[in-house]
C-alpha atoms as a PDB file:
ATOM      1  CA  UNK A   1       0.000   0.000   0.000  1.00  0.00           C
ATOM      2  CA  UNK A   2       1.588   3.688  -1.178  1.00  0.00           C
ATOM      3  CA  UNK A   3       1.696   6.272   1.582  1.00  0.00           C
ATOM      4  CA  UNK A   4      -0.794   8.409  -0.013  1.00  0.00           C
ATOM      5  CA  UNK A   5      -3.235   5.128  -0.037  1.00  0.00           C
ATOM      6  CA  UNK A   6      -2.333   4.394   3.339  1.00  0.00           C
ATOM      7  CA  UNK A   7      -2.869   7.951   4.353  1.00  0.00           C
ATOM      8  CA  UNK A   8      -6.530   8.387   2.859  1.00  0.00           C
ATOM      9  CA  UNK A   9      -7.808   4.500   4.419  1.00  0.00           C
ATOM     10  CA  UNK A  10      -6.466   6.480   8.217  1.00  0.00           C
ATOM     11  CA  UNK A  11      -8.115   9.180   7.392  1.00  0.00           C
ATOM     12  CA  UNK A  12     -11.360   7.568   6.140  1.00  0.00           C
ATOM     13  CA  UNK A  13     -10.885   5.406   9.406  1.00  0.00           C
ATOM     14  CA  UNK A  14     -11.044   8.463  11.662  1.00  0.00           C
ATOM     15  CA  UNK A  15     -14.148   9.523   9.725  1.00  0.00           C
ATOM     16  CA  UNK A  16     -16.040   6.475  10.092  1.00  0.00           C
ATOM     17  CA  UNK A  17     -14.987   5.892  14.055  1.00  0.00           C
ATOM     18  CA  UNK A  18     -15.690   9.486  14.799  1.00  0.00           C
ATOM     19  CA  UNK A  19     -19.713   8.654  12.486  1.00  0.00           C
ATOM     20  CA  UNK A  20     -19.698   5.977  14.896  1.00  0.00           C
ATOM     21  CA  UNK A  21     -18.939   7.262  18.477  1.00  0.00           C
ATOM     22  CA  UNK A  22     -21.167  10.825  17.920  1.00  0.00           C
ATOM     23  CA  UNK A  23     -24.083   7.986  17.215  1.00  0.00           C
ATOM     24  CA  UNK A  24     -23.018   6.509  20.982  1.00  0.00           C
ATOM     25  CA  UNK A  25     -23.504  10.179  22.010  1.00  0.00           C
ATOM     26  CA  UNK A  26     -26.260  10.564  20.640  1.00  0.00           C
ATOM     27  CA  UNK A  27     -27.828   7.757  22.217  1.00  0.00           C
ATOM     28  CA  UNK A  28     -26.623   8.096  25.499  1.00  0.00           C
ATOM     29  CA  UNK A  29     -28.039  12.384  25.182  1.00  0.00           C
ATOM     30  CA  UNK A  30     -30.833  12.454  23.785  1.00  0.00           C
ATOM     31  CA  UNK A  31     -32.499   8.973  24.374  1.00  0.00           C
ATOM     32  CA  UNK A  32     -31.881   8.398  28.397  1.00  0.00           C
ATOM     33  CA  UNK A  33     -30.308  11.845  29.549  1.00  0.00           C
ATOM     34  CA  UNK A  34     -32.191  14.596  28.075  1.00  0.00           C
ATOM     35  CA  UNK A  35     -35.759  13.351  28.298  1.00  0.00           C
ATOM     36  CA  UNK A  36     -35.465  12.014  31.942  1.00  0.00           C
ATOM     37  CA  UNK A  37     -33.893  15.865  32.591  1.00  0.00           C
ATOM     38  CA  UNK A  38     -31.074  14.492  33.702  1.00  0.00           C
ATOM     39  CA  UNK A  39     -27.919  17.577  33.177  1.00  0.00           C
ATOM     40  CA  UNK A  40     -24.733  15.980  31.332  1.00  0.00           C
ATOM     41  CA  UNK A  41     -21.664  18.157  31.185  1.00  0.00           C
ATOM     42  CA  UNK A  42     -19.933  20.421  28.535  1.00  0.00           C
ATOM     43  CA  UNK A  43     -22.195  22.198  25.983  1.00  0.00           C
ATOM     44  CA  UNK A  44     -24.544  19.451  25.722  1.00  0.00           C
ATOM     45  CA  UNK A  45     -25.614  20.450  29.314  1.00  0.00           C
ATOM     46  CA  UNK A  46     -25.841  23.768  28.803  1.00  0.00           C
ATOM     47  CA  UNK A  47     -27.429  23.194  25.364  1.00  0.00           C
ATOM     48  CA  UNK A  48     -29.970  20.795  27.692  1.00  0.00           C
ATOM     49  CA  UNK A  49     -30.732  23.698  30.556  1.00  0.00           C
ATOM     50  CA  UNK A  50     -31.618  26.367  27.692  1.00  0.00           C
ATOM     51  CA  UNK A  51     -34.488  23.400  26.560  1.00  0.00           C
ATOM     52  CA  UNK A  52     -35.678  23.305  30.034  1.00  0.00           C
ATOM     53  CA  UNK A  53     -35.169  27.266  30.356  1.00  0.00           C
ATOM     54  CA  UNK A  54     -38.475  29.308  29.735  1.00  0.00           C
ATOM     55  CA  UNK A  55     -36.507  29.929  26.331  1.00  0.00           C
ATOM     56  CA  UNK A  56     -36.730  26.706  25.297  1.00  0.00           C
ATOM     57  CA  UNK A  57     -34.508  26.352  22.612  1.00  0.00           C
ATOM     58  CA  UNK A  58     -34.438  22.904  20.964  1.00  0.00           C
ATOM     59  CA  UNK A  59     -30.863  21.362  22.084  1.00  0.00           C
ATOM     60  CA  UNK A  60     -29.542  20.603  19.204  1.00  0.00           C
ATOM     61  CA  UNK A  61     -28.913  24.367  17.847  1.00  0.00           C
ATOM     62  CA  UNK A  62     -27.364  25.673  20.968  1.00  0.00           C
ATOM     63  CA  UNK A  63     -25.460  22.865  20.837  1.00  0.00           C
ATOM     64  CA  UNK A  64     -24.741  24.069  17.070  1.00  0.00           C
ATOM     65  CA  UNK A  65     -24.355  27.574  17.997  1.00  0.00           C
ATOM     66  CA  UNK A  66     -22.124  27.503  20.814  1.00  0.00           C
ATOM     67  CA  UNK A  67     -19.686  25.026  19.298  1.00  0.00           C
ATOM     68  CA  UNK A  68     -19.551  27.310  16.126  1.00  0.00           C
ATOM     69  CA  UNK A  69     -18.168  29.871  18.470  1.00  0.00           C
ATOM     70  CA  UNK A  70     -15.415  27.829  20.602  1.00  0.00           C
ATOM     71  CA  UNK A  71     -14.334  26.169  17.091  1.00  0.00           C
ATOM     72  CA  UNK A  72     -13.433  29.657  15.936  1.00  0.00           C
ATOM     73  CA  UNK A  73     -11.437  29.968  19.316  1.00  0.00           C
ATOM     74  CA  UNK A  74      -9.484  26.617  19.302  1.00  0.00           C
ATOM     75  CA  UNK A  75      -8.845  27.077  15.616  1.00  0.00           C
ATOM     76  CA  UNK A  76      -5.251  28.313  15.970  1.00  0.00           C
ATOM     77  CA  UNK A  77      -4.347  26.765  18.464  1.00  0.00           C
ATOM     78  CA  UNK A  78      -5.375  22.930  17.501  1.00  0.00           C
ATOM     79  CA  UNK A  79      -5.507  23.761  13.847  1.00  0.00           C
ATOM     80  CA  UNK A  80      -7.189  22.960  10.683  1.00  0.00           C
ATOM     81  CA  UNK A  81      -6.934  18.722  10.967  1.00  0.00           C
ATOM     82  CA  UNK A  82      -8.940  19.186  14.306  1.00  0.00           C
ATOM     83  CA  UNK A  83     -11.297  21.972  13.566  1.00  0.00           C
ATOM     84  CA  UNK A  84     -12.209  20.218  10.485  1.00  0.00           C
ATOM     85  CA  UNK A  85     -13.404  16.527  12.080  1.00  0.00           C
ATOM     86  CA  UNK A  86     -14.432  18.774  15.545  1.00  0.00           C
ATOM     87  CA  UNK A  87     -17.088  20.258  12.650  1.00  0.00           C
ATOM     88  CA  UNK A  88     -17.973  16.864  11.076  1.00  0.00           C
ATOM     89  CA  UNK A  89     -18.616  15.567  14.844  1.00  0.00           C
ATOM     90  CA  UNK A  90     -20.733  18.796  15.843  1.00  0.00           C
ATOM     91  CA  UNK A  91     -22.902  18.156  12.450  1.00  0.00           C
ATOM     92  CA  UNK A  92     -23.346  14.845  12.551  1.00  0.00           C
ATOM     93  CA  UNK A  93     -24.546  14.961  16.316  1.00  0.00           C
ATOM     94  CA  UNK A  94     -26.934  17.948  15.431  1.00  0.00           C
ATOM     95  CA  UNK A  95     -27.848  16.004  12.699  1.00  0.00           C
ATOM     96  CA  UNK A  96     -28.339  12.385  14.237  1.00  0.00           C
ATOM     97  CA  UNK A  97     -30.086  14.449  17.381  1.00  0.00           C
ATOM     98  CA  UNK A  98     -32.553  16.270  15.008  1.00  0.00           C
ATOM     99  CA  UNK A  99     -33.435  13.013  13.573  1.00  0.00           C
ATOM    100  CA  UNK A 100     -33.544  10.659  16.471  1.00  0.00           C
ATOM    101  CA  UNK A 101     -35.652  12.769  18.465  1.00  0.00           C
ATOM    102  CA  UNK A 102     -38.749  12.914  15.573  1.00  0.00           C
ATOM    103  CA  UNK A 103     -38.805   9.065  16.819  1.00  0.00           C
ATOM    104  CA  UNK A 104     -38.714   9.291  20.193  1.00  0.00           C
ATOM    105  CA  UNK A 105     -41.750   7.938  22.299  1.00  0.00           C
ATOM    106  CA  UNK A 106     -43.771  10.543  24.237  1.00  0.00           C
ATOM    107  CA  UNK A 107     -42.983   8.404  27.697  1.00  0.00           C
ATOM    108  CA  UNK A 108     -38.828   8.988  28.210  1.00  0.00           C
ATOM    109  CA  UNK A 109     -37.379   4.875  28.235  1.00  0.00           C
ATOM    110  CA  UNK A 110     -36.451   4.563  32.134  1.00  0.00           C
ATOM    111  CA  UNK A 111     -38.767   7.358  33.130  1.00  0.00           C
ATOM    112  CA  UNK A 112     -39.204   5.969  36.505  1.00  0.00           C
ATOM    113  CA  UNK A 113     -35.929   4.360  36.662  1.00  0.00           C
ATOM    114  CA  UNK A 114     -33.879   7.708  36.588  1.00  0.00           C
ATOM    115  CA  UNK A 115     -30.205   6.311  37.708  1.00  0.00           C
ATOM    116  CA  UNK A 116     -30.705   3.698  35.600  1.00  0.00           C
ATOM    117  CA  UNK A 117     -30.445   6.477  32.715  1.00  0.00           C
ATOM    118  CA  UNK A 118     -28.214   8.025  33.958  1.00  0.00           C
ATOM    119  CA  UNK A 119     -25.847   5.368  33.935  1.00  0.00           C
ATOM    120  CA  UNK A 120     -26.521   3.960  30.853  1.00  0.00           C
ATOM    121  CA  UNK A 121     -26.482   7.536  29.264  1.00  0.00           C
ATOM    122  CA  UNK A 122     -23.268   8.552  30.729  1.00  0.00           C
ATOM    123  CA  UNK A 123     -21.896   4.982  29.531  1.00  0.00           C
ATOM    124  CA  UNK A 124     -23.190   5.524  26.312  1.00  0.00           C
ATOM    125  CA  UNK A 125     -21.773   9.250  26.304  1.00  0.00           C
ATOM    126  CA  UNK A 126     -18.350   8.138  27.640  1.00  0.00           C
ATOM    127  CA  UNK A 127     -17.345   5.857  24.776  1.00  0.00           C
ATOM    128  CA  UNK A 128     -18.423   8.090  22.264  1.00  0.00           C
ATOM    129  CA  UNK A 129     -16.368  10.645  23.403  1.00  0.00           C
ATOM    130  CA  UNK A 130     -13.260   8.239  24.394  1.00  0.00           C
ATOM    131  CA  UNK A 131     -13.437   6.993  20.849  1.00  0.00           C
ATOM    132  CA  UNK A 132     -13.698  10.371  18.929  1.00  0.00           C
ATOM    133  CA  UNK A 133     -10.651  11.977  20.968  1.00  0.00           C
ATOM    134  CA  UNK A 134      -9.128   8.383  20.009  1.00  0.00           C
ATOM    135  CA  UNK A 135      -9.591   9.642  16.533  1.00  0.00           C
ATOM    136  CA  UNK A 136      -8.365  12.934  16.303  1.00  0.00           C
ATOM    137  CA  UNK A 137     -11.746  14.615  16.623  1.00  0.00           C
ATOM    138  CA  UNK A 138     -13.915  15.479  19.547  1.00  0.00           C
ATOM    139  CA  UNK A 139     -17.744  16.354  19.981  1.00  0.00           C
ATOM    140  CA  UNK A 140     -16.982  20.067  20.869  1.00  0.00           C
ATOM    141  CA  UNK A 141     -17.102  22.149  23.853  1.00  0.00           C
ATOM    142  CA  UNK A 142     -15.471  21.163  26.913  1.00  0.00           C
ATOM    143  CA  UNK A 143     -13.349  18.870  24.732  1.00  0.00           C
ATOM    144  CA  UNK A 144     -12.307  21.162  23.021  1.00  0.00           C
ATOM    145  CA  UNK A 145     -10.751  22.804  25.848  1.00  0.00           C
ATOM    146  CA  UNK A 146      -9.073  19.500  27.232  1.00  0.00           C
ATOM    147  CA  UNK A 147      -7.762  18.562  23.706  1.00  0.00           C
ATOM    148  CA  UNK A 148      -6.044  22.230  24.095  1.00  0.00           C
ATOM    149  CA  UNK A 149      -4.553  21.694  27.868  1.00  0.00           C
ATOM    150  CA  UNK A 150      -4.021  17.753  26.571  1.00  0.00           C
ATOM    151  CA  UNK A 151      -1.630  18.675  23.955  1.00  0.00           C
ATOM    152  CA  UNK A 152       0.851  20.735  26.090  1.00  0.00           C
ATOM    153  CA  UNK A 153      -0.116  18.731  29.249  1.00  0.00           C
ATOM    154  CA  UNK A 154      -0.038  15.050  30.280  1.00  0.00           C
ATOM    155  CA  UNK A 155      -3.370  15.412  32.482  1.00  0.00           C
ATOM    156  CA  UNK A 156      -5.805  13.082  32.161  1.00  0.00           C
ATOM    157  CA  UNK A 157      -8.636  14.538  29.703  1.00  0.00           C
ATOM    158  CA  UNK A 158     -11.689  13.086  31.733  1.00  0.00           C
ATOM    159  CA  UNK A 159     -10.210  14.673  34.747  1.00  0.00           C
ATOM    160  CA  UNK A 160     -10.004  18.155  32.670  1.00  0.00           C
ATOM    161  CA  UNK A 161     -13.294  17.532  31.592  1.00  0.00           C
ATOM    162  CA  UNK A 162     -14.992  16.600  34.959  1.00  0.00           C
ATOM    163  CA  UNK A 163     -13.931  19.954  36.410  1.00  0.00           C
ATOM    164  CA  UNK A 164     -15.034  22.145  33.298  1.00  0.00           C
ATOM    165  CA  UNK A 165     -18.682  21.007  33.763  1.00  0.00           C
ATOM    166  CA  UNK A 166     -18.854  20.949  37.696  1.00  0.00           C
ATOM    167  CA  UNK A 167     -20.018  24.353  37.055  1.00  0.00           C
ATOM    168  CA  UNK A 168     -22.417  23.785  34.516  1.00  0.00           C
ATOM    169  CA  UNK A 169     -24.143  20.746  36.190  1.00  0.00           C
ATOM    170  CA  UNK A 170     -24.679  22.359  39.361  1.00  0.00           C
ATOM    171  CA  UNK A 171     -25.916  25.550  37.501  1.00  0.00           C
ATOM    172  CA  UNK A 172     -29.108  23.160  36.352  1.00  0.00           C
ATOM    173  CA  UNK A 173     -30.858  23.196  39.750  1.00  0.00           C
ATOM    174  CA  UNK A 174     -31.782  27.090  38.696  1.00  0.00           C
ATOM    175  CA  UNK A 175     -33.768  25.586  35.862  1.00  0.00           C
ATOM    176  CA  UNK A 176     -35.072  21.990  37.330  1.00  0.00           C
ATOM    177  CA  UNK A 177     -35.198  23.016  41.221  1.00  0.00           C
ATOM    178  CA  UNK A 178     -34.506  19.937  42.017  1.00  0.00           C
ATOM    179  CA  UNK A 179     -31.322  18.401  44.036  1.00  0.00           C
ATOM    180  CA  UNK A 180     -31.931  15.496  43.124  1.00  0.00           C
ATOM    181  CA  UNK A 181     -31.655  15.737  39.196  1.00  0.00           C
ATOM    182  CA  UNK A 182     -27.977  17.418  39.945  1.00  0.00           C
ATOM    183  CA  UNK A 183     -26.891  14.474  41.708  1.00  0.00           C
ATOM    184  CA  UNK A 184     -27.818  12.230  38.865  1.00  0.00           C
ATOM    185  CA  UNK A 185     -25.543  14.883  36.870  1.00  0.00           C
ATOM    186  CA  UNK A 186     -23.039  14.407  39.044  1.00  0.00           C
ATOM    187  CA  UNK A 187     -23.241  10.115  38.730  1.00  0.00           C
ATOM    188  CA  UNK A 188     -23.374  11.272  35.238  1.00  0.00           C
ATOM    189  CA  UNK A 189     -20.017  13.358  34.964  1.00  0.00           C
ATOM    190  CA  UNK A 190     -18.468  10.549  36.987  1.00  0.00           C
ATOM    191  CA  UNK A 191     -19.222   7.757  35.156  1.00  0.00           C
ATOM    192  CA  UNK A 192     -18.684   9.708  31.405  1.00  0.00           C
ATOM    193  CA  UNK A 193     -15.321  10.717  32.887  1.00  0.00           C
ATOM    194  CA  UNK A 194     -14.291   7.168  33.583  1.00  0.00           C
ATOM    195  CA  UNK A 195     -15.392   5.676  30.268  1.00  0.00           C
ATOM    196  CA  UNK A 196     -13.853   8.000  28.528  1.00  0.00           C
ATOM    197  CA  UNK A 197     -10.354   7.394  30.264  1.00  0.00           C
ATOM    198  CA  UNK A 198     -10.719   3.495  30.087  1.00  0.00           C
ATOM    199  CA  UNK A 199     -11.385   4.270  25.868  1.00  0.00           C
ATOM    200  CA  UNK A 200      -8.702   6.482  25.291  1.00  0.00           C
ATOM    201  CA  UNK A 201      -6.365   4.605  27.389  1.00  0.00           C
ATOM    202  CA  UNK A 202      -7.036   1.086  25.671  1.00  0.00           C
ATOM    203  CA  UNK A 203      -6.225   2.807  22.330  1.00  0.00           C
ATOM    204  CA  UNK A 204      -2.831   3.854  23.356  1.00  0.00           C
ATOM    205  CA  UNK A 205      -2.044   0.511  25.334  1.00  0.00           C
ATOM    206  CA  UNK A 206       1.393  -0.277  23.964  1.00  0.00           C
ATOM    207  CA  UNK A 207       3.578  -4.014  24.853  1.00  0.00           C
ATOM    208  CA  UNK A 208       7.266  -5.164  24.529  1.00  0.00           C
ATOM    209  CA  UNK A 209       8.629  -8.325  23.162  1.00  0.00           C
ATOM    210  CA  UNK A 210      11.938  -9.833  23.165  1.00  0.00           C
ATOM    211  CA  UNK A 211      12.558 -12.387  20.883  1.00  0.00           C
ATOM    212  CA  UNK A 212      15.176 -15.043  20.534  1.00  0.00           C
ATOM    213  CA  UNK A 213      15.693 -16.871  17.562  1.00  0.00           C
ATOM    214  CA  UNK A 214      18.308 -17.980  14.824  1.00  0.00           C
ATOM    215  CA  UNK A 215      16.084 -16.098  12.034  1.00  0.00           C
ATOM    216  CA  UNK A 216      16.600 -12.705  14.099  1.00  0.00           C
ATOM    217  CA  UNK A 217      17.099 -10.296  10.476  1.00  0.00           C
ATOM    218  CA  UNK A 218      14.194 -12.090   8.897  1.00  0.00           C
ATOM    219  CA  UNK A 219      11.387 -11.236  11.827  1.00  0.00           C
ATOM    220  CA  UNK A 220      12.751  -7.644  12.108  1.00  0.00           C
ATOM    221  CA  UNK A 221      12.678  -6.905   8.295  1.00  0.00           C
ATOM    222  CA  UNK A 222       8.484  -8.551   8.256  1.00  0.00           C
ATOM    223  CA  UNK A 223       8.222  -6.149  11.840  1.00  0.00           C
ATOM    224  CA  UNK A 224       9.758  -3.202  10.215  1.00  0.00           C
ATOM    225  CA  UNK A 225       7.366  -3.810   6.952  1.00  0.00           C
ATOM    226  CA  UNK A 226       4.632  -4.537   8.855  1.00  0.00           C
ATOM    227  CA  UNK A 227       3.194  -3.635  11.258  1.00  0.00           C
ATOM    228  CA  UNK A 228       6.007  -0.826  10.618  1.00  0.00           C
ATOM    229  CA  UNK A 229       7.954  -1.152  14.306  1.00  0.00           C
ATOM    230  CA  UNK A 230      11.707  -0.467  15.084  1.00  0.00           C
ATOM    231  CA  UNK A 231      13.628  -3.532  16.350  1.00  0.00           C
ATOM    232  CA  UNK A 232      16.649  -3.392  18.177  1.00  0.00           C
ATOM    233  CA  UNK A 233      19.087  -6.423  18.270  1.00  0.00           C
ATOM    234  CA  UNK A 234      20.901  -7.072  21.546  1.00  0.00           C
ATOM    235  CA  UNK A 235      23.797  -9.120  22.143  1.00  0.00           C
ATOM    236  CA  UNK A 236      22.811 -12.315  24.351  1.00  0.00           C
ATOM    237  CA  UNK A 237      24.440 -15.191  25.774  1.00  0.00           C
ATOM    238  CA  UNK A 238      22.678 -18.461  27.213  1.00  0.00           C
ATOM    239  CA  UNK A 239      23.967 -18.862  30.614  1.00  0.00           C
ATOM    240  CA  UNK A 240      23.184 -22.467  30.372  1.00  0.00           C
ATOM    241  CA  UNK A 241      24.802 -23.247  27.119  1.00  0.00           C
ATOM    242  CA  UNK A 242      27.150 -19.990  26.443  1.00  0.00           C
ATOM    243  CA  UNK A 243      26.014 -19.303  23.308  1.00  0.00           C
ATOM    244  CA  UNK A 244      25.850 -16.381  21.775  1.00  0.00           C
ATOM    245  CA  UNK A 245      22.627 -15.091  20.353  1.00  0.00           C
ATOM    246  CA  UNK A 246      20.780 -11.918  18.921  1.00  0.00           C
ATOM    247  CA  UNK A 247      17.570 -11.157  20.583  1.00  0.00           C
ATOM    248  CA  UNK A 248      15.061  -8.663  19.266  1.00  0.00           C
ATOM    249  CA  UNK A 249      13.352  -6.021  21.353  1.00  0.00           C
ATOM    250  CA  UNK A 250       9.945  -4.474  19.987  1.00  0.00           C
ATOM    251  CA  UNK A 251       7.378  -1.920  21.420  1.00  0.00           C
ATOM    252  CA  UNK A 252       4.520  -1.801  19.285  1.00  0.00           C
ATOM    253  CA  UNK A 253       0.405  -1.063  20.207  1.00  0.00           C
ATOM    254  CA  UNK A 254      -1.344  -3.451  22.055  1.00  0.00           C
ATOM    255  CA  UNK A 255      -3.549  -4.273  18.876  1.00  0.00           C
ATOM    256  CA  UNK A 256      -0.525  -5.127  17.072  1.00  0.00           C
ATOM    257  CA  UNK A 257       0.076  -8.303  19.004  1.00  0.00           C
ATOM    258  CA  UNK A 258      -1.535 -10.924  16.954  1.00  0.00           C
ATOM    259  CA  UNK A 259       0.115  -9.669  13.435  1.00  0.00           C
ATOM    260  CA  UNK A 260       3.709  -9.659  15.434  1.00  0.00           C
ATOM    261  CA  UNK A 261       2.824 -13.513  17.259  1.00  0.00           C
ATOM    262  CA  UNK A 262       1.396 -14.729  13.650  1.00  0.00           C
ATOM    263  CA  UNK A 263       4.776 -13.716  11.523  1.00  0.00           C
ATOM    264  CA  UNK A 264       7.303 -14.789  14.273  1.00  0.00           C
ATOM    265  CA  UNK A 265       5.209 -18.281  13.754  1.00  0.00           C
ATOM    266  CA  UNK A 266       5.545 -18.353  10.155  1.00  0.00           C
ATOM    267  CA  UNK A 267       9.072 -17.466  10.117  1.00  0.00           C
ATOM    268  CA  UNK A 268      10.042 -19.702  13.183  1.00  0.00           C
ATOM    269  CA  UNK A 269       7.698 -21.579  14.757  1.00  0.00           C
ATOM    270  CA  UNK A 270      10.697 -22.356  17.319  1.00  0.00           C
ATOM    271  CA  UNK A 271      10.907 -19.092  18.393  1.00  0.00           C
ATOM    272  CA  UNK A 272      11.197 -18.004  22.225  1.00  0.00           C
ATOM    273  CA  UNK A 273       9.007 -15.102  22.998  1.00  0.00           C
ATOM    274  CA  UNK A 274       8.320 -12.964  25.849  1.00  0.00           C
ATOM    275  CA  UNK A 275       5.810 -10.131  25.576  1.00  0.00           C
ATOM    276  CA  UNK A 276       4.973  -7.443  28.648  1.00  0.00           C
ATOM    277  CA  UNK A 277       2.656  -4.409  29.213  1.00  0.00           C
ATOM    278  CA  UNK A 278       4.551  -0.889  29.401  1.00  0.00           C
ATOM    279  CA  UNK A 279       2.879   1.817  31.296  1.00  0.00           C
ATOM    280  CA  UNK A 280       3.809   4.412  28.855  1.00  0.00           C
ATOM    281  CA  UNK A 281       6.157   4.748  25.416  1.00  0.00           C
ATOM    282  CA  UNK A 282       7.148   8.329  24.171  1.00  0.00           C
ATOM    283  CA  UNK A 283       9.028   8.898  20.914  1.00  0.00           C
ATOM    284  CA  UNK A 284       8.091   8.797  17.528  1.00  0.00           C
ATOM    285  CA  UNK A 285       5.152   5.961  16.695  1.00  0.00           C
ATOM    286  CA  UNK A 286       4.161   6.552  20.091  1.00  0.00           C
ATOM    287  CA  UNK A 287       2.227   8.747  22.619  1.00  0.00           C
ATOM    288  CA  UNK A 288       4.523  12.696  22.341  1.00  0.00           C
ATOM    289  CA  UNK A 289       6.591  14.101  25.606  1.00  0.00           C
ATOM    290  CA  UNK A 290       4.467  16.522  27.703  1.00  0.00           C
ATOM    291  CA  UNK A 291       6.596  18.132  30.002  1.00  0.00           C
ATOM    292  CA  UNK A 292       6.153  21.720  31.737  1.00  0.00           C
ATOM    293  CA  UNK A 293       8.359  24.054  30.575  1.00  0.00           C
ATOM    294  CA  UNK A 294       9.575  26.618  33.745  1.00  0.00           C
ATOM    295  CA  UNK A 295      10.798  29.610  32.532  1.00  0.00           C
ATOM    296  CA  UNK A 296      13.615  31.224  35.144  1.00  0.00           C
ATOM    297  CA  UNK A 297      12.995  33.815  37.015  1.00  0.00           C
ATOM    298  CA  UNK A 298      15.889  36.940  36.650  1.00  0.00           C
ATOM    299  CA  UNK A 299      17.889  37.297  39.753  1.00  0.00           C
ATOM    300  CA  UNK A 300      17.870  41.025  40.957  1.00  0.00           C
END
C-alpha cells in the first residue's frame, strides 16, 4: 500500500470511528439523559438547561451555535486537521439528534428508573467521546478545551473535563429546582469521565517483546514492513549453554500483538518469545513528551 493510499484509508478510518462514536452520544443524550432531565456536562448540558429554560430552545442548535463559536477559538491553536473533524462531529450529532428525536416515544425509556439512565447515558456518552478523541476529533465544547490543555499537558482529559462542567451541572438546579436531578448529573459526569479514560487509554495501550531466535534479520525486516515497528538487536548469551545469540526487542500497540505472534510463527515456529505491558512509550510511533516548561525567574 503507497503512503498516499495508506494515508486516505487512516483518514477515512477516523471519519467512520468518529460517524460511529457521535451515534453513541447521541444515544446516550438524547435517548436516556435529556428526556429524563437528567444535566450531562460540557455544551450538551448547557445546550440541555436552555431546553428546560423558559426559552426553550431545541438542544440541538445551541449545541450548534455555541460550538460554532469555541471552534473559531481553538482554531489556531489545535488547527485545521482538528477543527475540520471537531465540525464533522458537531454536524453529525446535530444532525443524528434532530433526527432521532422525531422518533422518540412521548414516555422517556427509564422514566421511573432515573439512575438507571443516567448510567446507561453517561456509559453511552463516555465511549463516544473516548473513541472520537481516540480519533483525532472530539464532539466540541469542553473537549475542546481539554484537547487544548491535553496537547501541552499530560493530564488526564476526563479529569479536565470533569472539572469544566462541575459548574455547569450544578448551575441546572436554577432551571429543574430539584437536588436530586444534579446528583444524577453528578453520577453522570463521573461515570462519562471514567469511560472516557478506560477508551482512550485502551487505544494507546502499547507491549514489549523480546525475541530469541536464529532467524533474528528475517522477523525484524516482516516487523519493520509490517506492522512498521523499530527492532533493536541485543547481544545475548545463554547462561546455560554460552552461546551467543541476537535477541530482538519491539514496542509496538497493544492491537498489534496478533500480526507480530502470527509472523514470528511463520518465520520460526521455534521461536522463544516474551511479551509485557509498558505503562507508557514516548518517541516517535508513540504517545509525544508533555513536560512543563519553567521559565527562570531573573535574579535582581
Amino acid at each position: 500500500m503507497s503512503v498516499n493510499k495508506a494515508k486516505l484509508w487512516r483518514e477515512f478510518k477516523d471519519y467512520a470511528i468518529i460517524t460511529i462514536s457521535m451515534l453513541s452520544y447521541c444515544i446516550g443524550w438524547s435517548v436516556f439523559l435529556l428526556p429524563n432531565s437528567i444535566t450531562s456536562g460540557g455544551v450538551t448540558g448547557v445546550a440541555s438547561i436552555l431546553e428546560w429554560s423558559p426559552l426553550h430552545i431545541p438542544a440541538q442548535w445551541s449545541y450548534f451555535s455555541i460550538n460554532a463559536i469555541l471552534l473559531l477559538i481553538a482554531l489556531k491553536i489545535l488547527g485545521w486537521k482538528f477543527c475540520v473533524k471537531t465540525i464533522y462531529a458537531v454536524v453529525v450529532l446535530t444532525t443524528a439528534l434532530s433526527i432521532i428525536r422525531g422518533y422518540l416515544p412521548e414516555t422517556p425509556l427509564l422514566h421511573d428508573q432515573p439512575f438507571m439512565a443516567a448510567v446507561l447515558g453517561s456509559v453511552f456518552c463516555g465511549c463516544g467521546i473516548g473513541l472520537c478523541l481516540s480519533n483525532h476529533g472530539s464532539t466540541g465544547g469542553t473537549d475542546i478545551i481539554a484537547a487544548i490543555i491535553n496537547k501541552y499537558r499530560n493530564v488526564s482529559l476526563g479529569r479536565i473535563i470533569m472539572l469544566c462542567d462541575v459548574v455547569i451541572i450544578t448551575s441546572s438546579y436554577l432551571v429543574l429546582r430539584d437536588w436530586e436531578r444534579v446528583i444524577y448529573g453528578y453520577v453522570v459526569l463521573y461515570i462519562t469521565a471514567f469511560c472516557l479514560d478506560q477508551v482512550v487509554n485502551s487505544m494507546r495501550r502499547s507491549v514489549q517483546f523480546f525475541i530469541i531466535s536464529d532467524k533474528y534479520e528475517e522477523i525484524g525486516k516482516r516487523i519493520n514492513q509490517d506492522p512498521r515497528r523499530g527492532c533493536t538487536v541485543i547481544n545475548a548469551q545463554g547462561f546455560y549453554t554460552g552461546r551467543e545469540t541476537k535477541m530482538l526487542f519491539v514496542l509496538a500497540k497493544r492491537r498489534e500483538s496478533a500480526k507480530i505472534f502470527q509472523l514470528i510463527n511463520d518465520i520460526d515456529p521455534q521461536a522463544f518469545v516474551s511479551q509485557s505491558a509498558v505503562i507508557g512509550v514516548y518517541g516517535e510511533g508513540f504517545d509525544h513528551f508533555k513536560v512543563k516548561h519553567r521559565v527562570p525567574k531573573p535574579i535582581k
